[in-house]
Structures are given as C-alpha cells and as structure tokens.
Protein backbone atom coordinates (compact mmCIF):
# COMPACT_ATOMS: atom_id res chain seq x y z
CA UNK A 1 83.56 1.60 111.34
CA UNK A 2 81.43 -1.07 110.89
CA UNK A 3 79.56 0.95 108.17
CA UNK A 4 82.91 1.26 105.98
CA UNK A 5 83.22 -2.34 106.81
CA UNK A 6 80.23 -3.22 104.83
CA UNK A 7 80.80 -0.48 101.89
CA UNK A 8 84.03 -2.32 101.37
CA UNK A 9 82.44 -5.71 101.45
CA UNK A 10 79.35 -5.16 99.25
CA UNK A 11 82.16 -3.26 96.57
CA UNK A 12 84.44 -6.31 96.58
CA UNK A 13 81.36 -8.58 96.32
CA UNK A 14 80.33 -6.41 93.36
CA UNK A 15 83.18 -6.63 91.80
CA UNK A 16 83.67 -10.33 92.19
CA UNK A 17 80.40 -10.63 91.07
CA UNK A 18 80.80 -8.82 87.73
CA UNK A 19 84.31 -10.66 86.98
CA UNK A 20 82.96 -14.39 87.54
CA UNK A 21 80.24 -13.29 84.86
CA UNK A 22 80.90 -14.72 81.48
CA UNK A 23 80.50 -12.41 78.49
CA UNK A 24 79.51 -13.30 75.65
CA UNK A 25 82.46 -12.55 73.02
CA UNK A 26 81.72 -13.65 70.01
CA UNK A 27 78.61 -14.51 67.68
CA UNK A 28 78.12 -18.24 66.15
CA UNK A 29 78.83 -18.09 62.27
CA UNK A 30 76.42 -17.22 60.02
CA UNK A 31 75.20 -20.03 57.56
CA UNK A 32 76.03 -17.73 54.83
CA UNK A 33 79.68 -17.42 56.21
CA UNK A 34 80.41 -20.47 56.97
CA UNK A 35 79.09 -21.55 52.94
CA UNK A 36 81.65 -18.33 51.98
CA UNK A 37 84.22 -19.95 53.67
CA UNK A 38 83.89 -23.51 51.90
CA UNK A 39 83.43 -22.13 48.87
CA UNK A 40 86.68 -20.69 49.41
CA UNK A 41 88.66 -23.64 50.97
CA UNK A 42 87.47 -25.33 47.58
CA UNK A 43 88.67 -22.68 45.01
CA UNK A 44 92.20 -22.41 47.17
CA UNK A 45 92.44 -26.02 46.64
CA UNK A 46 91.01 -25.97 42.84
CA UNK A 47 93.89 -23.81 42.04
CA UNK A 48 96.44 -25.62 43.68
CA UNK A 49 95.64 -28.42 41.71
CA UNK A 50 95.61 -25.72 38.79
CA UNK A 51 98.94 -24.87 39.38
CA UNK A 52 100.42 -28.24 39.85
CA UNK A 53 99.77 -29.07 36.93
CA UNK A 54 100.44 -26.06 35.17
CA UNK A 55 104.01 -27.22 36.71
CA UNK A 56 103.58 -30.47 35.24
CA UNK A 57 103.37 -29.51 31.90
CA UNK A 58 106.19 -26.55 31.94
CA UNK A 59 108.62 -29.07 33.36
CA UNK A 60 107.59 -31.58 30.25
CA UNK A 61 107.74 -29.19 27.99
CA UNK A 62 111.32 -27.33 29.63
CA UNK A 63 112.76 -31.15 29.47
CA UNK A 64 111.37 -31.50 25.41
CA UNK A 65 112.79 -28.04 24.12
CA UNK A 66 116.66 -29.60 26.66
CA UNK A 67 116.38 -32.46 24.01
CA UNK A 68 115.79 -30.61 21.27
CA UNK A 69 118.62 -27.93 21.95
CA UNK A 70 121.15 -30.63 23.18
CA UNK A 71 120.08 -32.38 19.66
CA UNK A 72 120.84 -29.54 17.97
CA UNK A 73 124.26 -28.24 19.91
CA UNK A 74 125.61 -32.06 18.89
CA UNK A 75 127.01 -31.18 16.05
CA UNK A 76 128.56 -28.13 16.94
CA UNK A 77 130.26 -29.42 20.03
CA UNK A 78 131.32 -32.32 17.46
CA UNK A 79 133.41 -29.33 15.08
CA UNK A 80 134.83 -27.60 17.66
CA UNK A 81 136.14 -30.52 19.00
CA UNK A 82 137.53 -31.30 15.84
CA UNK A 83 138.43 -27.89 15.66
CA UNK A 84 140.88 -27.64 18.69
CA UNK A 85 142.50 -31.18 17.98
CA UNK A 86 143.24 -29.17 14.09
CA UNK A 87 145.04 -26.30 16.42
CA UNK A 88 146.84 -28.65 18.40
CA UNK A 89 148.03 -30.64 15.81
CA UNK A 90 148.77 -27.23 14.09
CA UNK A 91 151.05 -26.32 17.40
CA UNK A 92 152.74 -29.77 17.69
CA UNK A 93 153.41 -28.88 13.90
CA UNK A 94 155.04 -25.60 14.22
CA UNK A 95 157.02 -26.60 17.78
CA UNK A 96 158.25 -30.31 16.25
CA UNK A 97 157.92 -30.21 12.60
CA UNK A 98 157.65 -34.72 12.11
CA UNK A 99 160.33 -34.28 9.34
CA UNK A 100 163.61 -33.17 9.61
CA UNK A 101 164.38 -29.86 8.89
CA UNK A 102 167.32 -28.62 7.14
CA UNK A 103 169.34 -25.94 8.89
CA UNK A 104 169.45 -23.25 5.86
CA UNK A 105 167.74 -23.22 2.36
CA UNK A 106 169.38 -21.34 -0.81
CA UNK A 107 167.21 -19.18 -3.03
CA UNK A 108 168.92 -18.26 -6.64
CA UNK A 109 168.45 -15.30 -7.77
CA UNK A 110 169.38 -12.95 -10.02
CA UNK A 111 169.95 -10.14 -7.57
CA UNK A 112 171.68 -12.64 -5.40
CA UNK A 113 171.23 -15.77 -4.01
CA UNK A 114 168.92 -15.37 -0.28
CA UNK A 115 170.57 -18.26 2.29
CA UNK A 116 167.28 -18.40 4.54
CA UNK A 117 168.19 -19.55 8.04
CA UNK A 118 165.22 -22.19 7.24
CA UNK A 119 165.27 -24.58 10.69
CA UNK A 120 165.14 -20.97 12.86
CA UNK A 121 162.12 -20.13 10.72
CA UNK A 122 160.30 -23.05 11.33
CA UNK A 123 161.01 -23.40 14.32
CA UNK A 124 160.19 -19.55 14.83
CA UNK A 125 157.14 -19.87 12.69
CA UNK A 126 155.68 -23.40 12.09
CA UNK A 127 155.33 -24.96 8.63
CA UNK A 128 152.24 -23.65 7.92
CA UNK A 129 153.29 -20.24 8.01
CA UNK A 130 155.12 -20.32 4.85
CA UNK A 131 153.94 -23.71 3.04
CA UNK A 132 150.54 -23.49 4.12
CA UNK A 133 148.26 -26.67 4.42
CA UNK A 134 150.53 -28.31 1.86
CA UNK A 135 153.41 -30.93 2.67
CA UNK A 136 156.35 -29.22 3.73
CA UNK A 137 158.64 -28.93 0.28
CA UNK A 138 160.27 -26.80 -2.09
CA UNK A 139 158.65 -23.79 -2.85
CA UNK A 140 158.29 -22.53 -5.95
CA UNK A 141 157.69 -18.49 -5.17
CA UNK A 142 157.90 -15.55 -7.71
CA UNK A 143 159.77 -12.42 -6.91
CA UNK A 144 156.04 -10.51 -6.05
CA UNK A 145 155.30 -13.56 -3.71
CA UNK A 146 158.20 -13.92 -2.17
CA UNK A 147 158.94 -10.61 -1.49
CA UNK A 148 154.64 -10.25 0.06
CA UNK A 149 155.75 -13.57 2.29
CA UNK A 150 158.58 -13.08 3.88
CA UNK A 151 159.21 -8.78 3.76
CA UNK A 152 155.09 -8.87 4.64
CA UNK A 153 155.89 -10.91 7.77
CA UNK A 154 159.35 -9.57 8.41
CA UNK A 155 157.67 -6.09 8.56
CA UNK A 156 154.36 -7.60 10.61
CA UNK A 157 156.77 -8.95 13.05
CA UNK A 158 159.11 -6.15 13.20
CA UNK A 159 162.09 -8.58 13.35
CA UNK A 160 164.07 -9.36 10.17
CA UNK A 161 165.56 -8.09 7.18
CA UNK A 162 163.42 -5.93 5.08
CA UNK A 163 165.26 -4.40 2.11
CA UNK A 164 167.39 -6.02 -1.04
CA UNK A 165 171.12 -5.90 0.17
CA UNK A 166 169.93 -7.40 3.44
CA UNK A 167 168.55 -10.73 2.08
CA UNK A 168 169.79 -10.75 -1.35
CA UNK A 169 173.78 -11.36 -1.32
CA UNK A 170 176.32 -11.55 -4.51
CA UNK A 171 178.84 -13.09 -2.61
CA UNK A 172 178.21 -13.57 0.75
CA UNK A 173 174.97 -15.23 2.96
CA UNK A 174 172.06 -13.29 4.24
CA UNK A 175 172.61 -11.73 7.60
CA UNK A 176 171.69 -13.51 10.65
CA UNK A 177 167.88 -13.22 11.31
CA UNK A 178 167.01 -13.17 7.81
C-alpha cells in the first residue's frame, strides 16, 4: 500500500509540477512588424484626414449649387404665386361677380329674340366664361360666334338648350335653362 501511496504522490507532484510551469505563448514582435504596423496606423490616419476633407469640400460645394438652385427657383415660386392669387381672383369672380348682374339679357334676332337667363349664367359660369378677360359688358357676337359659345358649351356641359326653337322665340322667352 505504501507503494501505491508513493505512485500517487510522485503523479500528483508531476502534474503540479508541469502546471506551475509557465509556457511561453507568444513571440516578441518583430522590428519589421512592429514598423508594418506604424506605417499602417499612419496611412489609416492619412486617409481620415483625406476623407474629412473630401467632406469639407462636398458640403461647400452641396451648400453653393442650394444657392444657386434656390436663386434660380425665385422666380418661379414668384409666378406661381402670382399665378394662384390670378385663379382665386378668377373664382371670387365667377362666385360674386363685383358688379351687379342683371337677372336676364335680350338678344334680337331675326329668327327670334334669345331672353338669356344671364344672372343664372354667371352665376353658373363666371364672367370670364363668356366675356373673357374683358370688363363684363355688352357683347357684340355674330350668329357663327354665338351659336360656337353658348350651343359649344351647352353641348360640352350637356345641360341647356341646343337647337333654334329652343333659344330663339317669335313670341315667347327662351325656356328655362337656356
């Protein structure tokens, strides 16, 4: 017994022995690696400072071409501004027409005097739809214009009279709608 006794101690001891060792794990840096390596720390930081100012200059030249674009939008921003004040005064036109507007017009004719129900029309329709950009007034229309302005919008709109007895009356007014 005492034999196993001692195998058992001189093992443990052995392997006591061999774990307390220190190993050697790695190797000390070669000169040439550790140059390699600063070398590289340098050209990492080299293009950091490459790209910095690379940056730099696209943000300076991002903020010139703003300017220039925003110099050169001005103007256009400018018309359509003016151009939506033109359609709402064009709306406030044909909703409230500023002068008063008389409740039916009469159109001699030879074939018939037309009575135009002329306040439901502008109202309907706006001044501008039959006078155009010119001051509300008497219109002077021949028979082909006439007959293109209201039968062409009578027929666009599908609402209205479109043929001669319906507008043109001997005796009596236009129908209702006219």
């Amino acid at each position: 017994m005492k034999t196993k006794f001692y195998v058992i101690a001189m093992v443990a001891s052995l392997l006591l022995w061999g774990c307390t060792k220190e190993e050697k794990t790695t190797e000390a840096p070669t000169p040439e690696l550790t140059t390699a390596v600063e070398q590289t720390k340098e050209k990492v930081q080299e293009a950091g400072e490459a790209v910095k100012d690379t940056a730099t200059a696209v943000e300076e030249k991002v903020e010139e071409k703003t300017a220039e674009v925003e110099k050169k939008v001005e103007p256009m921003v400018e018309k359509g501004k003016q151009a939506v004040a033109d359609v709402k005064a064009a709306v406030e036109k044909k909703i409230a027409p500023a002068e008063p507007v008389a409740e039916t017009v009469v159109i001699e004719n030879t074939n018939g005097k037309v009575v135009l129900p002329h306040k439901k029309h502008a109202e309907a329709q706006g001044c501008p739809a039959c006078h155009g950009t010119q001051k509300p007034g008497p219109l002077k229309l021949g028979k082909e214009a006439a007959h293109a302005l209201c039968q062409g919008c009578h027929k666009k709109n599908q609402a209205g009279p479109t043929n001669c007895t319906q507008c043109h009356q001997k005796k009596a007014q236009a129908i209702e709608g006219c």
